[in-house]
C-alpha atoms as a PDB file:
ATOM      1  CA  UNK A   1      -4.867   8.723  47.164  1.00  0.00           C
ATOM      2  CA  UNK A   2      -5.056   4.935  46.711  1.00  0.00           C
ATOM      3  CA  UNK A   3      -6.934   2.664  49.586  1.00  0.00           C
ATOM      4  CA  UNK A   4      -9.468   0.025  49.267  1.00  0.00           C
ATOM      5  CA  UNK A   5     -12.361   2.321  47.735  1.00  0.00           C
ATOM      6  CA  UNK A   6      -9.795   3.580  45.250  1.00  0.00           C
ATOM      7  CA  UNK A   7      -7.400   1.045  43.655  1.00  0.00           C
ATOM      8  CA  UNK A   8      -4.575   1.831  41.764  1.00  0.00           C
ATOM      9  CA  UNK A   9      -4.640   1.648  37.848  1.00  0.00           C
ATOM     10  CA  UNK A  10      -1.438   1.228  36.297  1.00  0.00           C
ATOM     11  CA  UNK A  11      -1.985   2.373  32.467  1.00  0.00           C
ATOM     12  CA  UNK A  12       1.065   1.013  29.915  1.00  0.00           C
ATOM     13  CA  UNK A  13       1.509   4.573  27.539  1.00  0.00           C
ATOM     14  CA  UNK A  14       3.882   3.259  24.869  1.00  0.00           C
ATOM     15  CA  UNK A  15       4.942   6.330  22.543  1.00  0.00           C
ATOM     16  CA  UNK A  16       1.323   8.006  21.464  1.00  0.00           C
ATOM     17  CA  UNK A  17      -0.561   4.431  22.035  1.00  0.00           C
ATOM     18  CA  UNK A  18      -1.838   3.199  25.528  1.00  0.00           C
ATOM     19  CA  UNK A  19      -2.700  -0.114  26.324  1.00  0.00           C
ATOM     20  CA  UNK A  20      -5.777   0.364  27.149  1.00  0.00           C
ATOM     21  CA  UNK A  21      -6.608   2.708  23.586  1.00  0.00           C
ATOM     22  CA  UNK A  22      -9.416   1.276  21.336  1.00  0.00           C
ATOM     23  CA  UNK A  23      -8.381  -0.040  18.121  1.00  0.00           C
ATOM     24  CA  UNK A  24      -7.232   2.471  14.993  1.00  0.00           C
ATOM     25  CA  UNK A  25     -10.860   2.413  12.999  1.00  0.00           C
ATOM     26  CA  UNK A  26      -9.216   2.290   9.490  1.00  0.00           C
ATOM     27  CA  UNK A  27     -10.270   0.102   6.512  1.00  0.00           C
ATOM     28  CA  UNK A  28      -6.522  -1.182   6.510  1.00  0.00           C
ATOM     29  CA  UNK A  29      -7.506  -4.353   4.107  1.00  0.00           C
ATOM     30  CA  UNK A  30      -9.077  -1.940   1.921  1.00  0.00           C
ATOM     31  CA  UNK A  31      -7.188   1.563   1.553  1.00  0.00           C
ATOM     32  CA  UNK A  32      -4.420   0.161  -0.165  1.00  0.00           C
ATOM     33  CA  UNK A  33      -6.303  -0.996  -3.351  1.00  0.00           C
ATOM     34  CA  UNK A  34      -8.474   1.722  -3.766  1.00  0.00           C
ATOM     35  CA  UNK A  35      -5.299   3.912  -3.794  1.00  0.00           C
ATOM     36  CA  UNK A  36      -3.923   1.468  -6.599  1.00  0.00           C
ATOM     37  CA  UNK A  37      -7.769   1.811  -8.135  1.00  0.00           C
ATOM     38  CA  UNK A  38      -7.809   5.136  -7.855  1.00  0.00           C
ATOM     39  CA  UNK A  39      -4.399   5.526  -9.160  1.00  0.00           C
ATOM     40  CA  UNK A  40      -5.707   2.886 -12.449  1.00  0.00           C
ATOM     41  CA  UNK A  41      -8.588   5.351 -12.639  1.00  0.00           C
ATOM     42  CA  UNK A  42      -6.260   8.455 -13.053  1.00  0.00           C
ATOM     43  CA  UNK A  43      -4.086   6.838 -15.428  1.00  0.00           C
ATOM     44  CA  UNK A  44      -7.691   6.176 -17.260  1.00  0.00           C
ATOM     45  CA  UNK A  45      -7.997  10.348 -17.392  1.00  0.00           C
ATOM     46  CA  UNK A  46      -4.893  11.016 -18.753  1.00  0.00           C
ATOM     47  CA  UNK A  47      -5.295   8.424 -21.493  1.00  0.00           C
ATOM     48  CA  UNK A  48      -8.390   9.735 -22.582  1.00  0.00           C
ATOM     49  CA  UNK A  49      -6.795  12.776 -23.137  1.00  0.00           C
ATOM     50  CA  UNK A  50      -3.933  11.848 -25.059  1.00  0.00           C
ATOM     51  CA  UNK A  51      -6.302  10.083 -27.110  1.00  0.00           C
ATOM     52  CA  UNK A  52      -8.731  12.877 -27.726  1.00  0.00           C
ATOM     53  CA  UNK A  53      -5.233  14.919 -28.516  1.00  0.00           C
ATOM     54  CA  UNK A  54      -4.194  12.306 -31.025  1.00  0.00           C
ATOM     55  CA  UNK A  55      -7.317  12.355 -32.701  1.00  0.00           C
ATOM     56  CA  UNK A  56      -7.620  15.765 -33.117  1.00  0.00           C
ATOM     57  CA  UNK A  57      -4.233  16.297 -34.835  1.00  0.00           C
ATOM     58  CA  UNK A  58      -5.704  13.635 -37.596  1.00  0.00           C
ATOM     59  CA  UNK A  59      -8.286  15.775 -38.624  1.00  0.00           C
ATOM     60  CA  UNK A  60      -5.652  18.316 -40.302  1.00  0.00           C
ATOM     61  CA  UNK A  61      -8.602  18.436 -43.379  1.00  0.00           C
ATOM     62  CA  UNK A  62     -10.746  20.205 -40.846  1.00  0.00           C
ATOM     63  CA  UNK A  63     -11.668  23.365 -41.078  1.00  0.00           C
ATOM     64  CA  UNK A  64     -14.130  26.116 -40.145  1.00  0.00           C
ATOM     65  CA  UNK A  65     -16.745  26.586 -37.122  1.00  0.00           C
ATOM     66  CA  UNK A  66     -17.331  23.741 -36.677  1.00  0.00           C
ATOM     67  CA  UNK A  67     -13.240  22.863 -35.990  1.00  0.00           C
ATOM     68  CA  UNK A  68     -13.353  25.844 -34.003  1.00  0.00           C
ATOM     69  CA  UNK A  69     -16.150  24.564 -31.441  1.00  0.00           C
ATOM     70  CA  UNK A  70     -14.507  21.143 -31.550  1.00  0.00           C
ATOM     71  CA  UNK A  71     -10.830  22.934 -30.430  1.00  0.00           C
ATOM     72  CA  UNK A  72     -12.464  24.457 -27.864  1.00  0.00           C
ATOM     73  CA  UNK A  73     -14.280  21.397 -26.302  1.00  0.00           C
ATOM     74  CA  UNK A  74     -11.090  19.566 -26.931  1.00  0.00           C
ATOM     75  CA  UNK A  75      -9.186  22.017 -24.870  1.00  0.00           C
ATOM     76  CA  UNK A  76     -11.814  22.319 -22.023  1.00  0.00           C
ATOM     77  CA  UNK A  77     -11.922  19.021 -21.959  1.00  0.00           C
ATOM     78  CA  UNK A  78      -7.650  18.936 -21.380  1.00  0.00           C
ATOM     79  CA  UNK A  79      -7.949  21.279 -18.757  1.00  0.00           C
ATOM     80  CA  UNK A  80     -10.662  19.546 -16.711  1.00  0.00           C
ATOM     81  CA  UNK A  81      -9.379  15.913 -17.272  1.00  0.00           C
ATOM     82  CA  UNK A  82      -5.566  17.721 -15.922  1.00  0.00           C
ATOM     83  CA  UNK A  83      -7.758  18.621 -12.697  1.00  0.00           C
ATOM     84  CA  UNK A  84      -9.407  15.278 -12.642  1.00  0.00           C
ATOM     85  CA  UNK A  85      -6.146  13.617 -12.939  1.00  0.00           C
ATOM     86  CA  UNK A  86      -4.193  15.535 -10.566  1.00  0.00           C
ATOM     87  CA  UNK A  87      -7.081  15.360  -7.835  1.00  0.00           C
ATOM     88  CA  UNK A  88      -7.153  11.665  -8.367  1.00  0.00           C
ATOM     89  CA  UNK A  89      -3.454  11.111  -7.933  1.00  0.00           C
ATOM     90  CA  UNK A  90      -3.714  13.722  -4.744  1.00  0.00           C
ATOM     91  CA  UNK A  91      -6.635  11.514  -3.412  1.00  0.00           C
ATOM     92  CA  UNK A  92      -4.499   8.055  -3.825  1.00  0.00           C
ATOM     93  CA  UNK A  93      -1.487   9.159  -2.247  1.00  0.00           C
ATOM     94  CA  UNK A  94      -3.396  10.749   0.318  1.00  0.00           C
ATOM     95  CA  UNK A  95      -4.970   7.661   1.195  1.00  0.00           C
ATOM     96  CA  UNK A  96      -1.625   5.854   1.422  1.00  0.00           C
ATOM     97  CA  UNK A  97      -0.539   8.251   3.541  1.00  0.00           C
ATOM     98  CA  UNK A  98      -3.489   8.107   6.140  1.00  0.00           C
ATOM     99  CA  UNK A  99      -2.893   4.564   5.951  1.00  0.00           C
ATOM    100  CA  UNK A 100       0.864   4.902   6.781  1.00  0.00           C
ATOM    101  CA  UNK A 101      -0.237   6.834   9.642  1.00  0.00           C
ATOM    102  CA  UNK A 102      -3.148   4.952  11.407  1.00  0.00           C
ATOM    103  CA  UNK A 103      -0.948   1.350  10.963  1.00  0.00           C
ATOM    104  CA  UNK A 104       1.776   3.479  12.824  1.00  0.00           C
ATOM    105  CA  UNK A 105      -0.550   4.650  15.507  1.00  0.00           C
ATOM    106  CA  UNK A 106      -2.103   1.482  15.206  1.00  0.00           C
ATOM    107  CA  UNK A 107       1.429  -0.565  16.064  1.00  0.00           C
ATOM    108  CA  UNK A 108       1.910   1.857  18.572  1.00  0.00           C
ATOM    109  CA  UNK A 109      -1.006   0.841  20.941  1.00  0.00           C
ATOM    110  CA  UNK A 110      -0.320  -2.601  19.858  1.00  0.00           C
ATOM    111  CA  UNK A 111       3.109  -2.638  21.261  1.00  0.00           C
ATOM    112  CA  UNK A 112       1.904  -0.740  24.377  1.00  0.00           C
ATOM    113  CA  UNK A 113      -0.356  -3.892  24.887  1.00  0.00           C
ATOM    114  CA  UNK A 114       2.744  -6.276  24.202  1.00  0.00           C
ATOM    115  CA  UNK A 115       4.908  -3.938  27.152  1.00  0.00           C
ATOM    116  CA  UNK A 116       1.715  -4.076  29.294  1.00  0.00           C
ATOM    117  CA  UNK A 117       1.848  -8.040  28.989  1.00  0.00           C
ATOM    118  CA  UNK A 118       5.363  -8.483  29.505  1.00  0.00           C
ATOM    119  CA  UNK A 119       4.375  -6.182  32.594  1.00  0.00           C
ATOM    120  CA  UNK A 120       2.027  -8.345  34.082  1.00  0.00           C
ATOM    121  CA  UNK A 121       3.281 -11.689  33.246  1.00  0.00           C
ATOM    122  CA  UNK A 122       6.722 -11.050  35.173  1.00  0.00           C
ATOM    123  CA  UNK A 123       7.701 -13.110  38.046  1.00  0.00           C
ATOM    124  CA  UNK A 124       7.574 -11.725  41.367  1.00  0.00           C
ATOM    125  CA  UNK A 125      11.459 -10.936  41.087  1.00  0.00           C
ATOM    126  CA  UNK A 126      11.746  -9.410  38.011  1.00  0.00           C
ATOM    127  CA  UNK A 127       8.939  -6.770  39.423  1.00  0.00           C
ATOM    128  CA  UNK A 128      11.040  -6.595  42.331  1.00  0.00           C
ATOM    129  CA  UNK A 129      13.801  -5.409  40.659  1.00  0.00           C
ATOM    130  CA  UNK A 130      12.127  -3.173  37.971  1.00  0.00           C
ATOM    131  CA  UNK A 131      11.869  -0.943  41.227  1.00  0.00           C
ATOM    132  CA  UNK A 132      15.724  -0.231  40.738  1.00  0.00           C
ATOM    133  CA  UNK A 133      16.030  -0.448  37.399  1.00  0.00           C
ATOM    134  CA  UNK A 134      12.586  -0.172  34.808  1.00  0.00           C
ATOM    135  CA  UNK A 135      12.577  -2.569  31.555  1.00  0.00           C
ATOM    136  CA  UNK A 136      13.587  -0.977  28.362  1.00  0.00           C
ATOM    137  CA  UNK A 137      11.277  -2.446  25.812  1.00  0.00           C
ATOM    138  CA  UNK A 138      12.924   0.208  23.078  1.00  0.00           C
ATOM    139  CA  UNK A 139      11.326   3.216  21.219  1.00  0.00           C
ATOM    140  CA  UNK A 140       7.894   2.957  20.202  1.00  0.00           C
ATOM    141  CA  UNK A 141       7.470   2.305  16.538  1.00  0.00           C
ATOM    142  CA  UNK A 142       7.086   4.815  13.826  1.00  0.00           C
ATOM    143  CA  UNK A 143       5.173   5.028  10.928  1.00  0.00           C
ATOM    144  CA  UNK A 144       5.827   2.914   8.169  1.00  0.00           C
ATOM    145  CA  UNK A 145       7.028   3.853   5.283  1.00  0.00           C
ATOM    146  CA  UNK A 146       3.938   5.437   3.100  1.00  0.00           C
ATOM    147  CA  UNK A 147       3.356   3.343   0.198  1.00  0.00           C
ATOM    148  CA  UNK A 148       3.755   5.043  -3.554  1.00  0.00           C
ATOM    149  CA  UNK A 149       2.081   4.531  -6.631  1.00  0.00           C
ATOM    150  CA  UNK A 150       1.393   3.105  -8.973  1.00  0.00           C
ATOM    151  CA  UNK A 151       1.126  -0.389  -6.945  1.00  0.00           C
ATOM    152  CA  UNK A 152       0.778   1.068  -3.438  1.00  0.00           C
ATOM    153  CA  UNK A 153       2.017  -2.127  -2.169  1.00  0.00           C
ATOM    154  CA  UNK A 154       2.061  -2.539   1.816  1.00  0.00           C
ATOM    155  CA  UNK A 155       5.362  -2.855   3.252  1.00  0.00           C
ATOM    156  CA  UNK A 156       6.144  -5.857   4.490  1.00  0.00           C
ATOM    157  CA  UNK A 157       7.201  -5.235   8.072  1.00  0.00           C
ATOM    158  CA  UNK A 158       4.625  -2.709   8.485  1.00  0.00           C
ATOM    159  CA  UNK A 159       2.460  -4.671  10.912  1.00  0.00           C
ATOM    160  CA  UNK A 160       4.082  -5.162  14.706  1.00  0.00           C
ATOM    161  CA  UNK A 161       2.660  -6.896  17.601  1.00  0.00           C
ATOM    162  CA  UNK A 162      -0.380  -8.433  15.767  1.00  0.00           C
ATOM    163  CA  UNK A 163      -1.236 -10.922  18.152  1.00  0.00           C
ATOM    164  CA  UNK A 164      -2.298  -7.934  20.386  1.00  0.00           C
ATOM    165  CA  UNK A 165      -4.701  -5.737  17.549  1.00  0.00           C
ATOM    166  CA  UNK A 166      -5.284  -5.733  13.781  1.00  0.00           C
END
């Protein structure tokens, strides 16, 4: 019921972003690089490892306990740094793709505020009519594309509406 003690609220819902939703909290300025970082760090593992290989296969003149202890370090050393390295690549790509998703959600409610200014900045005959036929303001956006390594550089379309969020 809608009188004086109870006004009427219209709310703009725009796709899975309303106009009135509080901004995405996501280090956008920030994910990005430490995916490429991260990335640079993983690259850092696997070098290490072909280095500690390389050097290993040098020491042919070897031999003994001693080479024994050393093959075994060397090769529970592989195995960890090829966990290391694969967690660090999950971890960077995983972070570009929660960043793909929150600047989606985040253009979403972005261009729900844009639709809910258009809305209220009409004239008094374009509401008017908008009773016989509503303004089609197009889908709501999607994600962007999720950016890949090793650069993990930011699409550039991937921000919409900024004059109405981050």
């Amino acid at each position: 019921m809608t009188g004086a003690s109870q006004p009427s609220v219209k709310l703009t819902v725009y796709g899975e972003g309303a106009a009135n939703d509080e901004n995405v909290k996501f280090p956008f300025d920030l994910a990005l690089p430490a995916a490429r970082d991260i990335w640079k760090m993983a690259d850092a593992v696997a070098q290490s490892r072909t280095d500690i290989e390389a050097e290993q296969a040098k020491d042919t003149y070897w031999k003994g306990p001693h080479r024994d202890t050393l093959d075994e370090k060397v090769t529970t050393y592989n195995a960890s740094s090829n966990s290391l390295e694969s967690a660090l690549r999950a971890l960077a790509n995983g972070l570009a793709k929660s960043w793909a998703t929150a600047r989606g959600q985040q253009n979403r409610i972005n261009k729900a505020r844009y639709v809910q200014n258009e809305e209220d900045n009409e004239s008094g005959i374009n509401k008017f009519f908008d009773n016989f036929n509503e303004d089609d303001y197009g889908p709501p956006p999607g994600d962007p594309p999720t950016p890949g390594p090793p650069g993990f550089a930011e699409p550039g379309d991937s921000k919409m509406y900024t004059e109405f969020g981050p």
